[in-house]
C-alpha atoms as a PDB file:
ATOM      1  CA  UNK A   1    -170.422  -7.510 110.523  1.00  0.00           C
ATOM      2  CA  UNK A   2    -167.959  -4.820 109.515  1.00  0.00           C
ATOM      3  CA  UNK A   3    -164.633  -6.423 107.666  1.00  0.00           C
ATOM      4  CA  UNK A   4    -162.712  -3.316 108.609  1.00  0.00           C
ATOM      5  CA  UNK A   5    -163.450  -4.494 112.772  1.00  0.00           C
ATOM      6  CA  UNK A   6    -163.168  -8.228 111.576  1.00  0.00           C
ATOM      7  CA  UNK A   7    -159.524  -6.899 110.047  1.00  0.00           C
ATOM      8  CA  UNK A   8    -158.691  -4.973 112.607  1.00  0.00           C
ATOM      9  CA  UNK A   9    -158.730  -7.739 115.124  1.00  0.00           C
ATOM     10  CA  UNK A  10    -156.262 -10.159 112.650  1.00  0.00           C
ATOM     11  CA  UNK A  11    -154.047  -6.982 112.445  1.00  0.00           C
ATOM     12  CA  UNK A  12    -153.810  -6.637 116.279  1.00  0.00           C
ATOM     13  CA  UNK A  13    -153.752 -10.544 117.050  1.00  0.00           C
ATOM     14  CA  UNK A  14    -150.370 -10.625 114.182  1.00  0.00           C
ATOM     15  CA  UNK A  15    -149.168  -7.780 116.338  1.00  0.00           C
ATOM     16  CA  UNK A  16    -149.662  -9.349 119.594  1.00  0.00           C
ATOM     17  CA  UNK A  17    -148.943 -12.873 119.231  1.00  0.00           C
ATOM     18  CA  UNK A  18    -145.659 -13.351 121.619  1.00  0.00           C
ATOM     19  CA  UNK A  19    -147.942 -11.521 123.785  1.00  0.00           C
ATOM     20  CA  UNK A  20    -150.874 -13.394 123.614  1.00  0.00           C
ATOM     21  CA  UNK A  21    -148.459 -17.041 123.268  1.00  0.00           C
ATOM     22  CA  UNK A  22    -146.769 -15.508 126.636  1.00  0.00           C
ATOM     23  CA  UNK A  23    -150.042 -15.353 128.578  1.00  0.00           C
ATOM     24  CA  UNK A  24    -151.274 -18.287 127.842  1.00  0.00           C
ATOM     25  CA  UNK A  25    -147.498 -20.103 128.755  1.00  0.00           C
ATOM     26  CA  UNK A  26    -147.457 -18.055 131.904  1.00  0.00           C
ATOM     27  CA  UNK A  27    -150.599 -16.920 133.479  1.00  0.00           C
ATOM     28  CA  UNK A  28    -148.915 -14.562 136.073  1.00  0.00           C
ATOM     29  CA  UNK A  29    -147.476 -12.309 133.547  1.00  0.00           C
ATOM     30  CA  UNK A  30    -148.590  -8.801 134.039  1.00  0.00           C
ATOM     31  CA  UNK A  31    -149.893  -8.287 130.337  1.00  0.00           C
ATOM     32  CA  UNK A  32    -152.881 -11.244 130.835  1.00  0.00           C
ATOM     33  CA  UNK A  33    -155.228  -8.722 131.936  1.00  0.00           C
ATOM     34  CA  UNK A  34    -154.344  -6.193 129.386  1.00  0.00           C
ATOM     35  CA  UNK A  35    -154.125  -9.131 126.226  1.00  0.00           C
ATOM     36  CA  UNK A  36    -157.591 -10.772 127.326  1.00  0.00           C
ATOM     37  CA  UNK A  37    -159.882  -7.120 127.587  1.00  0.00           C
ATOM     38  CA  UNK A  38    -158.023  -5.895 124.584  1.00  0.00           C
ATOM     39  CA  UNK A  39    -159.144  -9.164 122.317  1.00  0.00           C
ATOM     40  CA  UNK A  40    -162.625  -9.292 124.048  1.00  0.00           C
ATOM     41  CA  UNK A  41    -163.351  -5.738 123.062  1.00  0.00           C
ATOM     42  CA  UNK A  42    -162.206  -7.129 119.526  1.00  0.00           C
ATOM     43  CA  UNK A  43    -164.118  -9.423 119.338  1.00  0.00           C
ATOM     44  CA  UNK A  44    -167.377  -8.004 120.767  1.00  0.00           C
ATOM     45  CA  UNK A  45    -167.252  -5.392 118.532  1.00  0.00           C
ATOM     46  CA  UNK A  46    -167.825  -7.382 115.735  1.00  0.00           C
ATOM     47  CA  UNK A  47    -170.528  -8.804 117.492  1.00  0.00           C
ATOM     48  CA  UNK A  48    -171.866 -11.160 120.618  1.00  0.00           C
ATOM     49  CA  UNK A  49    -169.586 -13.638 120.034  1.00  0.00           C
ATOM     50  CA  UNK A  50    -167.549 -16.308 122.566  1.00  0.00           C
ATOM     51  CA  UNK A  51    -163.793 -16.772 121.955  1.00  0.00           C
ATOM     52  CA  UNK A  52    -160.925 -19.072 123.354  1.00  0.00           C
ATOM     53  CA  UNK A  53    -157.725 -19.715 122.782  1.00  0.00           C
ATOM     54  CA  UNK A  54    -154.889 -22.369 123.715  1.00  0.00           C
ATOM     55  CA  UNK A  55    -152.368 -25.565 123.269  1.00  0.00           C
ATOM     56  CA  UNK A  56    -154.179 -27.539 120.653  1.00  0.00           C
ATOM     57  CA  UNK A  57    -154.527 -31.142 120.742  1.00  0.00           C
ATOM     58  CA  UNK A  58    -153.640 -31.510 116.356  1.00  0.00           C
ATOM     59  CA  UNK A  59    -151.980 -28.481 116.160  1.00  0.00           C
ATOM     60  CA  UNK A  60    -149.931 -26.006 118.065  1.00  0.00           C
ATOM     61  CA  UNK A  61    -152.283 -23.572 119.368  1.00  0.00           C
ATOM     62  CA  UNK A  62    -156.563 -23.142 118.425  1.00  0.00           C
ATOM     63  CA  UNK A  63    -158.490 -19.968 118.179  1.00  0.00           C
ATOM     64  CA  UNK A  64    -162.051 -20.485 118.188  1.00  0.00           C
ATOM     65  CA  UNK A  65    -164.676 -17.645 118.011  1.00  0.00           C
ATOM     66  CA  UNK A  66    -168.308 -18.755 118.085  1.00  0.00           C
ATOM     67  CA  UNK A  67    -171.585 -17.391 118.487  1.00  0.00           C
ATOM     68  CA  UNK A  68    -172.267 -17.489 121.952  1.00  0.00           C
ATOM     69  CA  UNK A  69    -174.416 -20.533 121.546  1.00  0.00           C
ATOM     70  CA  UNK A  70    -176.968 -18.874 119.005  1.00  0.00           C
ATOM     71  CA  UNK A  71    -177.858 -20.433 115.841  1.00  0.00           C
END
């Protein structure tokens, strides 16, 4: 796992957050599409990995990234 990928995806999620916090809010807006392929790339290049995001039930908003079920 390469911290320079793994920093590169904090760096574009800071820089995208009204985007991404839009999306989720509105699911019509025109950047969805865009916002979701550009974080799964992200994510996938740091490796097979699941992620999700949302409202949060303790706190504002989660962000989970797992390992697609593998130990």
């Amino acid at each position: 796992m390469s911290k320079e990928k793994i920093e590169q995806l904090w760096q574009w999620f800071i820089h995208n957050e009204n985007a991404i916090i839009d999306c989720i809010d509105n699911e019509s807006t025109t950047e969805r599409k865009r916002i979701v392929e550009q974080l799964n790339n992200l994510i996938l290049d740091i490796g097979l990995f699941y992620w999700e995001i949302g409202p949060g039930e303790n706190s504002s908003w989660y962000f989970t990234i797992s390992p697609n079920g593998s130990k």
